[in-house]
PDB file of N, CA and C in Angstrom:
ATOM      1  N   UNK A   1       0.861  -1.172   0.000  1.00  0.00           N
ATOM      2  CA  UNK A   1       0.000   0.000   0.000  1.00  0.00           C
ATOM      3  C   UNK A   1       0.902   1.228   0.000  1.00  0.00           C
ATOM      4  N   UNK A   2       0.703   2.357  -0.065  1.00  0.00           N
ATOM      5  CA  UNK A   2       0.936   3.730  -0.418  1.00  0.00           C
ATOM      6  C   UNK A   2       1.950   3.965   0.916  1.00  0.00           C
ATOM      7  N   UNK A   3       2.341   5.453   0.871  1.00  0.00           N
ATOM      8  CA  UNK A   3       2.858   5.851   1.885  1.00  0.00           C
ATOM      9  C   UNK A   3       1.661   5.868   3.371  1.00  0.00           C
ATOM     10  N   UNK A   4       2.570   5.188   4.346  1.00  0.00           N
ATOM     11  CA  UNK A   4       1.405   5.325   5.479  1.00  0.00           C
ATOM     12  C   UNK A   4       0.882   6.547   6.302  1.00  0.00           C
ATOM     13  N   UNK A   5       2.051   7.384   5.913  1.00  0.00           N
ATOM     14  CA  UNK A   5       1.371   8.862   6.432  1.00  0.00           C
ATOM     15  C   UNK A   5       1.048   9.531   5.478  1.00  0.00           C
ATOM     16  N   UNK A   6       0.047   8.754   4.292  1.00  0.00           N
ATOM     17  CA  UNK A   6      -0.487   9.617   3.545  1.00  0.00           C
ATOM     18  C   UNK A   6      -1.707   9.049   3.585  1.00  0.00           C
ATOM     19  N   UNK A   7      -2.722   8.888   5.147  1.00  0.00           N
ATOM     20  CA  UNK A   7      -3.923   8.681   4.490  1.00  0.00           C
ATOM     21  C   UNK A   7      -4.990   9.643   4.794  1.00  0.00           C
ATOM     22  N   UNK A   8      -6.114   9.554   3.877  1.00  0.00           N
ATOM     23  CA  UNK A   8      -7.085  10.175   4.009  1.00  0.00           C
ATOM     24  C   UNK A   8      -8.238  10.620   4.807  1.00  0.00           C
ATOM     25  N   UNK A   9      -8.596  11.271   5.470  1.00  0.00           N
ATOM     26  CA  UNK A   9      -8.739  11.135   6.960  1.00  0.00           C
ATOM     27  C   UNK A   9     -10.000  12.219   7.109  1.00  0.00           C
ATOM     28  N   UNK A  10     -10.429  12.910   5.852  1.00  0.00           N
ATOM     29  CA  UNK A  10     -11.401  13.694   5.695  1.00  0.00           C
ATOM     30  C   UNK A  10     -12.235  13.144   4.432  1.00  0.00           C
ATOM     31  N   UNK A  11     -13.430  13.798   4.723  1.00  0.00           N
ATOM     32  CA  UNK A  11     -14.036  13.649   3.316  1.00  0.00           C
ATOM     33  C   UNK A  11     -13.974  14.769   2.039  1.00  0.00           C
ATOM     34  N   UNK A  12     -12.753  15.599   2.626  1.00  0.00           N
ATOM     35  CA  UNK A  12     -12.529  16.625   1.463  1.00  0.00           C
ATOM     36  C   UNK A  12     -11.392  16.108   1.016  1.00  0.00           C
ATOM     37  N   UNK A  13     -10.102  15.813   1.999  1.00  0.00           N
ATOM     38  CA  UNK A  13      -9.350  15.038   1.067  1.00  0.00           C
ATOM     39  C   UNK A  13     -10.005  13.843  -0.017  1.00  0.00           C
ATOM     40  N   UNK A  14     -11.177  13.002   0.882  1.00  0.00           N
ATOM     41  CA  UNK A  14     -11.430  12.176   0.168  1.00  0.00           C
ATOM     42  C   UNK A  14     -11.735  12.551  -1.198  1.00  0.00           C
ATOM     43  N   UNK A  15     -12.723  13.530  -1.614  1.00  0.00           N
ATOM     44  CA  UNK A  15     -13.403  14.311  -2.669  1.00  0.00           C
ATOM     45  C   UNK A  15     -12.111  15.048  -3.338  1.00  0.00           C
ATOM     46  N   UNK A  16     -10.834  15.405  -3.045  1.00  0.00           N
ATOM     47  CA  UNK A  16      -9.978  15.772  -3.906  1.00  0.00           C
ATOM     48  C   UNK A  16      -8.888  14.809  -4.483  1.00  0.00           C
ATOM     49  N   UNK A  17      -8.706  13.702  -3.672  1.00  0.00           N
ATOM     50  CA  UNK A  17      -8.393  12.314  -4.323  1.00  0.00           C
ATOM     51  C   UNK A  17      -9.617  12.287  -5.638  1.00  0.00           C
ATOM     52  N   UNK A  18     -10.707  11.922  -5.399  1.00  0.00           N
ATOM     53  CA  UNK A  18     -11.522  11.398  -6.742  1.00  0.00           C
ATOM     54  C   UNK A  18     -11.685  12.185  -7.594  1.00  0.00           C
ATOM     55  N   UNK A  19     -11.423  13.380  -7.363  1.00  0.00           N
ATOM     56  CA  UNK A  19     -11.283  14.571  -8.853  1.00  0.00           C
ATOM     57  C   UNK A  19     -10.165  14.096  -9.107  1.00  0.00           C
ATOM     58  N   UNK A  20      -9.036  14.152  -8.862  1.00  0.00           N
ATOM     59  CA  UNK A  20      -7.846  13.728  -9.226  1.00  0.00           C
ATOM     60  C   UNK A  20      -7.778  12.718 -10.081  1.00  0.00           C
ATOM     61  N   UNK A  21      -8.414  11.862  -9.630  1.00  0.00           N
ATOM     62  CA  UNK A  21      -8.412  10.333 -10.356  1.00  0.00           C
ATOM     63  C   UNK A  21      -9.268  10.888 -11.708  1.00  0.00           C
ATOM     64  N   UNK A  22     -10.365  11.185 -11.276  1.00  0.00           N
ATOM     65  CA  UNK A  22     -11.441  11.453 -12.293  1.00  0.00           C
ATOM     66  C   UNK A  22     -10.928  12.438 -13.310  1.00  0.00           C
ATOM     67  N   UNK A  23     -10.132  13.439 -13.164  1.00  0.00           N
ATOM     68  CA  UNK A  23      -9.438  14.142 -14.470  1.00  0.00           C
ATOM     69  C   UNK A  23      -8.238  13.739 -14.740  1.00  0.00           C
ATOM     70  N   UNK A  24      -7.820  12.483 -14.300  1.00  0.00           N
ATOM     71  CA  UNK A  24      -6.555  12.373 -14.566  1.00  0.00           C
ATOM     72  C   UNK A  24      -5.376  12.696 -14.092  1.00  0.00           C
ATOM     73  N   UNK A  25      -5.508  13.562 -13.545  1.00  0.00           N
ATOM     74  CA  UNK A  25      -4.253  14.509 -12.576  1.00  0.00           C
ATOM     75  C   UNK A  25      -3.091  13.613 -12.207  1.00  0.00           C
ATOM     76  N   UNK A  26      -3.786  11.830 -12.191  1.00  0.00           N
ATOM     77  CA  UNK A  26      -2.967  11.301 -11.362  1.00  0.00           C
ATOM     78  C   UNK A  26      -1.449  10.029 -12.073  1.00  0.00           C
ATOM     79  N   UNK A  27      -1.452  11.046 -13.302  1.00  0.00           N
ATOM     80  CA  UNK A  27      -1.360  10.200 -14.788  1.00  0.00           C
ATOM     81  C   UNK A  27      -1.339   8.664 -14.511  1.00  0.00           C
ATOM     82  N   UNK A  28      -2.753   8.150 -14.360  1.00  0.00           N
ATOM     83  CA  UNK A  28      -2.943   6.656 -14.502  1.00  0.00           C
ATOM     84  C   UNK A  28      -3.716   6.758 -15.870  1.00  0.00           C
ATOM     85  N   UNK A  29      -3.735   5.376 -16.079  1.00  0.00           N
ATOM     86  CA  UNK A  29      -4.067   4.692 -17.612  1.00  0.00           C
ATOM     87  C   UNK A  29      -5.116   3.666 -17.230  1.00  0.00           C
ATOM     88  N   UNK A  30      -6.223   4.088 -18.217  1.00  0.00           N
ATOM     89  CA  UNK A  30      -7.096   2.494 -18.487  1.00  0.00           C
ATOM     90  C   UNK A  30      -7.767   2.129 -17.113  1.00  0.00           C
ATOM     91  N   UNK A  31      -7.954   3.652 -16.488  1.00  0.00           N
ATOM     92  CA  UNK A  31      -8.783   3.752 -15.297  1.00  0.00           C
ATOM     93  C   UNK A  31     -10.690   3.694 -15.645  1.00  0.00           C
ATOM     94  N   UNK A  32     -10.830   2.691 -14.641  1.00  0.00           N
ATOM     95  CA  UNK A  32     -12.133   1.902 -14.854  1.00  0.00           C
ATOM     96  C   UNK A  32     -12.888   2.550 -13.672  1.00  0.00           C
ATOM     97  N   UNK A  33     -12.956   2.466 -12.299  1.00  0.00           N
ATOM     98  CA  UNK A  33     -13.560   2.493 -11.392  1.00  0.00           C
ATOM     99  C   UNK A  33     -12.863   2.999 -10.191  1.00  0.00           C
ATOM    100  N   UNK A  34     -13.230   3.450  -9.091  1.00  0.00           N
ATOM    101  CA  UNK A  34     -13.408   3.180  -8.018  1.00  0.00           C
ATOM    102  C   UNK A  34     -14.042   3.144  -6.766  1.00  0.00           C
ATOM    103  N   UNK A  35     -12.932   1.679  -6.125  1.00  0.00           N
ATOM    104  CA  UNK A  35     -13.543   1.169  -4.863  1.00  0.00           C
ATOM    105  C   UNK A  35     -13.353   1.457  -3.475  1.00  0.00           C
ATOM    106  N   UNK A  36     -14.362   0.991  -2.483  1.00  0.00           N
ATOM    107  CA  UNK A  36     -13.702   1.704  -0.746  1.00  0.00           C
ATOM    108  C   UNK A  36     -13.526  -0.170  -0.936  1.00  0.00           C
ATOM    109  N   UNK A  37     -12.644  -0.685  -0.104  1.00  0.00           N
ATOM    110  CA  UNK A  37     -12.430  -2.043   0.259  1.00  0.00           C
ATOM    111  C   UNK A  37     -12.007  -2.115   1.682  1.00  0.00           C
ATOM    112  N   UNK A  38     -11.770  -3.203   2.387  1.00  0.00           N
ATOM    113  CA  UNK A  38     -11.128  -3.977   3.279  1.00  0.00           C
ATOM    114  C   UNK A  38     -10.019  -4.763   3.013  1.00  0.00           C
ATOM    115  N   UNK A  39      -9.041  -4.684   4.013  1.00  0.00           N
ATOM    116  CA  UNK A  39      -7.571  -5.410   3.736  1.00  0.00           C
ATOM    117  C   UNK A  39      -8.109  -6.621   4.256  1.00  0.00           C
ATOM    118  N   UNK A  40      -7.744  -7.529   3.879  1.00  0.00           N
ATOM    119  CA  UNK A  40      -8.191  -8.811   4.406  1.00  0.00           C
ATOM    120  C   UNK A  40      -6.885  -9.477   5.714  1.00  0.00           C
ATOM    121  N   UNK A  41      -5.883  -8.781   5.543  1.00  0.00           N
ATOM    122  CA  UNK A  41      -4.591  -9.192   6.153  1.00  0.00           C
ATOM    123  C   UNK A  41      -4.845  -8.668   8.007  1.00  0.00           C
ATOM    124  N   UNK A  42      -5.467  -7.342   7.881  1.00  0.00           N
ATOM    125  CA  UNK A  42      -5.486  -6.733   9.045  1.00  0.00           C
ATOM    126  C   UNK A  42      -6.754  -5.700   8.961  1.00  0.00           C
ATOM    127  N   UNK A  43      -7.602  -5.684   7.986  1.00  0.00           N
ATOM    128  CA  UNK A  43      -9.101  -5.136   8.690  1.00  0.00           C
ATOM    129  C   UNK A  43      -8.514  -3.641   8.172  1.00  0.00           C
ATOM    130  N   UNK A  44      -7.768  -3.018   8.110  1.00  0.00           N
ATOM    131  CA  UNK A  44      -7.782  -1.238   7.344  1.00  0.00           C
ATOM    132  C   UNK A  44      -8.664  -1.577   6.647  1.00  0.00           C
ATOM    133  N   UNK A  45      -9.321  -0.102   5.964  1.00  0.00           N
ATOM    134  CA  UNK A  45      -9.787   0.530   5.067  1.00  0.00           C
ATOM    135  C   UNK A  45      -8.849   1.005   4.262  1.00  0.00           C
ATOM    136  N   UNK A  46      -9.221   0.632   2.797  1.00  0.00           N
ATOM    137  CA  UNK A  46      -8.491   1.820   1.699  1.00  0.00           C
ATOM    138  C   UNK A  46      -9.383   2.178   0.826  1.00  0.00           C
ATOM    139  N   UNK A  47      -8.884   2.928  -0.469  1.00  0.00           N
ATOM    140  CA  UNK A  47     -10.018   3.248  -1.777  1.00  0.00           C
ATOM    141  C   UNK A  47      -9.201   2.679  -2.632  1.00  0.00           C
ATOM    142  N   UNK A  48      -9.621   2.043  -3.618  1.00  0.00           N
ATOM    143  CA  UNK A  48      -8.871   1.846  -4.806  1.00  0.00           C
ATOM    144  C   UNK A  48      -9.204   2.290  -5.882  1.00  0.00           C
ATOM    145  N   UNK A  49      -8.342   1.990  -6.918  1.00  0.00           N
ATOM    146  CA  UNK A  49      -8.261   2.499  -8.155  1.00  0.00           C
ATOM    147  C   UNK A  49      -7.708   1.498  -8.834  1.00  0.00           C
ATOM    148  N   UNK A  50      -9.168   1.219 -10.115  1.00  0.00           N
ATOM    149  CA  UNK A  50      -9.357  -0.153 -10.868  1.00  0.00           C
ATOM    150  C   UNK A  50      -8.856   0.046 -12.334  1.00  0.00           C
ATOM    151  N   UNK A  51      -8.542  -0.502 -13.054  1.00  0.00           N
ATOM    152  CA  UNK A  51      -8.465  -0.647 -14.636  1.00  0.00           C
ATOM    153  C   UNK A  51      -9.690  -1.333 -15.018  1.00  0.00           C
ATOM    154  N   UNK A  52      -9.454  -0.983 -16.482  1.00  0.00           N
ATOM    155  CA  UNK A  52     -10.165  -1.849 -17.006  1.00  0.00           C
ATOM    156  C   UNK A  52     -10.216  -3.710 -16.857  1.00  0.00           C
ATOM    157  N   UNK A  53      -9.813  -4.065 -16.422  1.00  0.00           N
ATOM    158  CA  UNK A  53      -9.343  -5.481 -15.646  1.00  0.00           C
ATOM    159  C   UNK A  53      -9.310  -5.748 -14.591  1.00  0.00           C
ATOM    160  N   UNK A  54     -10.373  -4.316 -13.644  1.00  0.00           N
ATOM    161  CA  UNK A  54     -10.584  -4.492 -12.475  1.00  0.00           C
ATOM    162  C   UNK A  54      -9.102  -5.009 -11.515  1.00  0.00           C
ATOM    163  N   UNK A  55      -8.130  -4.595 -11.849  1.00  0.00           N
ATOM    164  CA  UNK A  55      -6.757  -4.572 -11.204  1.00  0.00           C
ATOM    165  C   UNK A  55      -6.562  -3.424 -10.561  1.00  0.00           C
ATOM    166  N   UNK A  56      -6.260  -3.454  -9.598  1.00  0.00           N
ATOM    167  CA  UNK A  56      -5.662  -2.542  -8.657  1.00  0.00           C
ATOM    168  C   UNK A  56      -4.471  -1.485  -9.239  1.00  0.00           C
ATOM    169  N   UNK A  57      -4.508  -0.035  -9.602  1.00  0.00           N
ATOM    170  CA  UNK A  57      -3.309   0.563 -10.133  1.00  0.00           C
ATOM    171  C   UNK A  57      -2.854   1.509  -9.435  1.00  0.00           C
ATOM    172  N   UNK A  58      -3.356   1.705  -7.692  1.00  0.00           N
ATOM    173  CA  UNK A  58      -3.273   3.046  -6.710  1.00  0.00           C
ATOM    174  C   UNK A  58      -4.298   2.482  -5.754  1.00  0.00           C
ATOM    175  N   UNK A  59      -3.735   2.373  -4.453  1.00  0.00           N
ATOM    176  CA  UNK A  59      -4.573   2.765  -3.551  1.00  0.00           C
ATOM    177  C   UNK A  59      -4.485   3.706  -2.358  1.00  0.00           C
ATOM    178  N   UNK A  60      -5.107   4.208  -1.481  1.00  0.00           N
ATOM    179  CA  UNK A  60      -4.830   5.103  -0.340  1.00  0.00           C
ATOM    180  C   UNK A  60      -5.499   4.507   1.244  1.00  0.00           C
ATOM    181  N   UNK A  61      -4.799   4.067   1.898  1.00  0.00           N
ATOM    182  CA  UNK A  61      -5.603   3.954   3.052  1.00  0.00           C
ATOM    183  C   UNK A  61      -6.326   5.425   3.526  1.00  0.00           C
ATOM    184  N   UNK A  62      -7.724   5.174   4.202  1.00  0.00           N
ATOM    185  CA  UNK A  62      -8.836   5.529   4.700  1.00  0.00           C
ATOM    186  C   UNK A  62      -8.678   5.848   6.230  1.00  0.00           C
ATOM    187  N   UNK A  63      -9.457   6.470   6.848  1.00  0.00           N
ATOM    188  CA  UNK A  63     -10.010   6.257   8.387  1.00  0.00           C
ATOM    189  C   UNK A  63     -10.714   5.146   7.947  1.00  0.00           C
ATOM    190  N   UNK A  64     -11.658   5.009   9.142  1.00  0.00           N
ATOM    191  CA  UNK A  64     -13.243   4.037   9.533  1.00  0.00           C
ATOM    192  C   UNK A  64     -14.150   5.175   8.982  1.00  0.00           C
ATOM    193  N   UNK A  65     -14.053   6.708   9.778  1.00  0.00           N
ATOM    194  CA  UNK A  65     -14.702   7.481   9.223  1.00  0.00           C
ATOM    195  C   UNK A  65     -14.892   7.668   7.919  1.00  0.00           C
ATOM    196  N   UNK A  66     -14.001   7.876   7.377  1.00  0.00           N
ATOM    197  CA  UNK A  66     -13.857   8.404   5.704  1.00  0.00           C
ATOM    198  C   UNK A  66     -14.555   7.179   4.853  1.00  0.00           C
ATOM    199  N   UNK A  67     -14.311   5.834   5.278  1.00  0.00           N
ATOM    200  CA  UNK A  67     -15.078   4.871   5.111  1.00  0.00           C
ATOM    201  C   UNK A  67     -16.755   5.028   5.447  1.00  0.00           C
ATOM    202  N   UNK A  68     -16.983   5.027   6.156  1.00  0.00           N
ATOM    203  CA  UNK A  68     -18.499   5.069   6.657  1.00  0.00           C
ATOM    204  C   UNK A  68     -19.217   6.118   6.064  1.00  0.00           C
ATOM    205  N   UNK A  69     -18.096   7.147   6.096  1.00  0.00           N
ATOM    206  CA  UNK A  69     -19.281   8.422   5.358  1.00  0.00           C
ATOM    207  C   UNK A  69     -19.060   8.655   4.090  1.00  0.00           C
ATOM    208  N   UNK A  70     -17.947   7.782   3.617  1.00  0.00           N
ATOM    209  CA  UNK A  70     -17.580   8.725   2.229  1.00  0.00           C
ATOM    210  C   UNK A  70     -17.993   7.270   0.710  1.00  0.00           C
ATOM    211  N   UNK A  71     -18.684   6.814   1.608  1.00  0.00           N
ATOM    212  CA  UNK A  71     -19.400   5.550   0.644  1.00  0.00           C
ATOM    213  C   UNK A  71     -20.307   6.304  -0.774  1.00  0.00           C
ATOM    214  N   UNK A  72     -20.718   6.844  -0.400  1.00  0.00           N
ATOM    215  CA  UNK A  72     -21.663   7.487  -1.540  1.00  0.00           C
ATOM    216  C   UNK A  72     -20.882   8.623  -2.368  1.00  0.00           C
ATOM    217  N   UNK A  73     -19.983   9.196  -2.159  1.00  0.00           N
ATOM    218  CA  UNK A  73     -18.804  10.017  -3.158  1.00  0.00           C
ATOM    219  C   UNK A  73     -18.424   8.942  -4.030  1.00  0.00           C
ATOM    220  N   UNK A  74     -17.959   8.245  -3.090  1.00  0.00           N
ATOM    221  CA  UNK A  74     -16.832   6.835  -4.248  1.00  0.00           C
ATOM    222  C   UNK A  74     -17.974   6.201  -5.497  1.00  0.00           C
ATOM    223  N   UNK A  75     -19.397   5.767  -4.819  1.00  0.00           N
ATOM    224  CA  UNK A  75     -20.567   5.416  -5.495  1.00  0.00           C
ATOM    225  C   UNK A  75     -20.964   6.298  -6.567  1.00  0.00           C
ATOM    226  N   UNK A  76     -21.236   7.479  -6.262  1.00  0.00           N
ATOM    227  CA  UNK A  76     -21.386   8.481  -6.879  1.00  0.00           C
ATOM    228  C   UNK A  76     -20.772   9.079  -8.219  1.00  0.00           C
ATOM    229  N   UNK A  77     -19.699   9.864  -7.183  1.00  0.00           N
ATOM    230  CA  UNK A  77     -18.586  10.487  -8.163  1.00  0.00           C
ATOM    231  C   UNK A  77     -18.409  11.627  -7.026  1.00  0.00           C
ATOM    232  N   UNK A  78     -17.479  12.466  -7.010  1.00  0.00           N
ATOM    233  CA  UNK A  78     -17.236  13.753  -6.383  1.00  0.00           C
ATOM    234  C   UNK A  78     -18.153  14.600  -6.912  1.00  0.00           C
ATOM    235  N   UNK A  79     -18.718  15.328  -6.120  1.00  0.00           N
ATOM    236  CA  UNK A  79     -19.539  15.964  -5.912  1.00  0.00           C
ATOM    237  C   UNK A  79     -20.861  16.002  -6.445  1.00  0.00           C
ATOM    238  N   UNK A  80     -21.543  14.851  -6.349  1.00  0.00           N
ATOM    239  CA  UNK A  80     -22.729  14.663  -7.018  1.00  0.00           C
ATOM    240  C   UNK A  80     -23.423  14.267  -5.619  1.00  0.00           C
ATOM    241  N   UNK A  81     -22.895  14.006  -4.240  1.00  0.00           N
ATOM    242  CA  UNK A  81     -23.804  13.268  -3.693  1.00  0.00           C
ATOM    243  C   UNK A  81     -24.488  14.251  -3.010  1.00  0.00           C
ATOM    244  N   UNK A  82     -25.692  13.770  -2.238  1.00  0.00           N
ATOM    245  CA  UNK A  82     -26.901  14.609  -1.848  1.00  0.00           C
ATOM    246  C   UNK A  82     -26.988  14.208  -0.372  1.00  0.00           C
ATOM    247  N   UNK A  83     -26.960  14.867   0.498  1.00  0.00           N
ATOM    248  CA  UNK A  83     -26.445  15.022   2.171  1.00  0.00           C
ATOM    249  C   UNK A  83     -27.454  15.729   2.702  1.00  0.00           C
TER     250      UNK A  83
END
């Protein structure tokens, strides 16, 4: 996973991660989706970032918070959701 003191810990960081992704900013390729998941190793939260092959090409660990509330951005898109 990513640098560990780089995680996301708001839902504005969260929302400026997914513009990022979403215009590209983040020069990835053959970007498909993204997901909030669970580590299966130790229970964190992260978001990912899918290809077209649903492969993993970036992820960021999460809070619990940023998880719990920021489900419907990731669903969504940045700034479409309704609160």
């Amino acid at each position: 996973m990513n640098n560990e003191a780089d995680i996301i810990s708001t839902l504005e960081e969260l929302e400026r991660f997914l513009i990022s992704v979403e215009n590209g900013g983040l020069g990835l390729t053959n970007v498909e989706g993204v997901a909030m998941a669970t580590n299966n190793k130790d229970g964190r939260r992260f978001v990912a970032v899918l290809d077209d092959k649903q492969q993993l090409v970036l992820s960021r660990w999460i809070t619990e918070e940023v998880f719990q509330t920021g489900q419907d951005r990731v669903r969504n898109g940045p700034g479409r959701c309704i609160n």
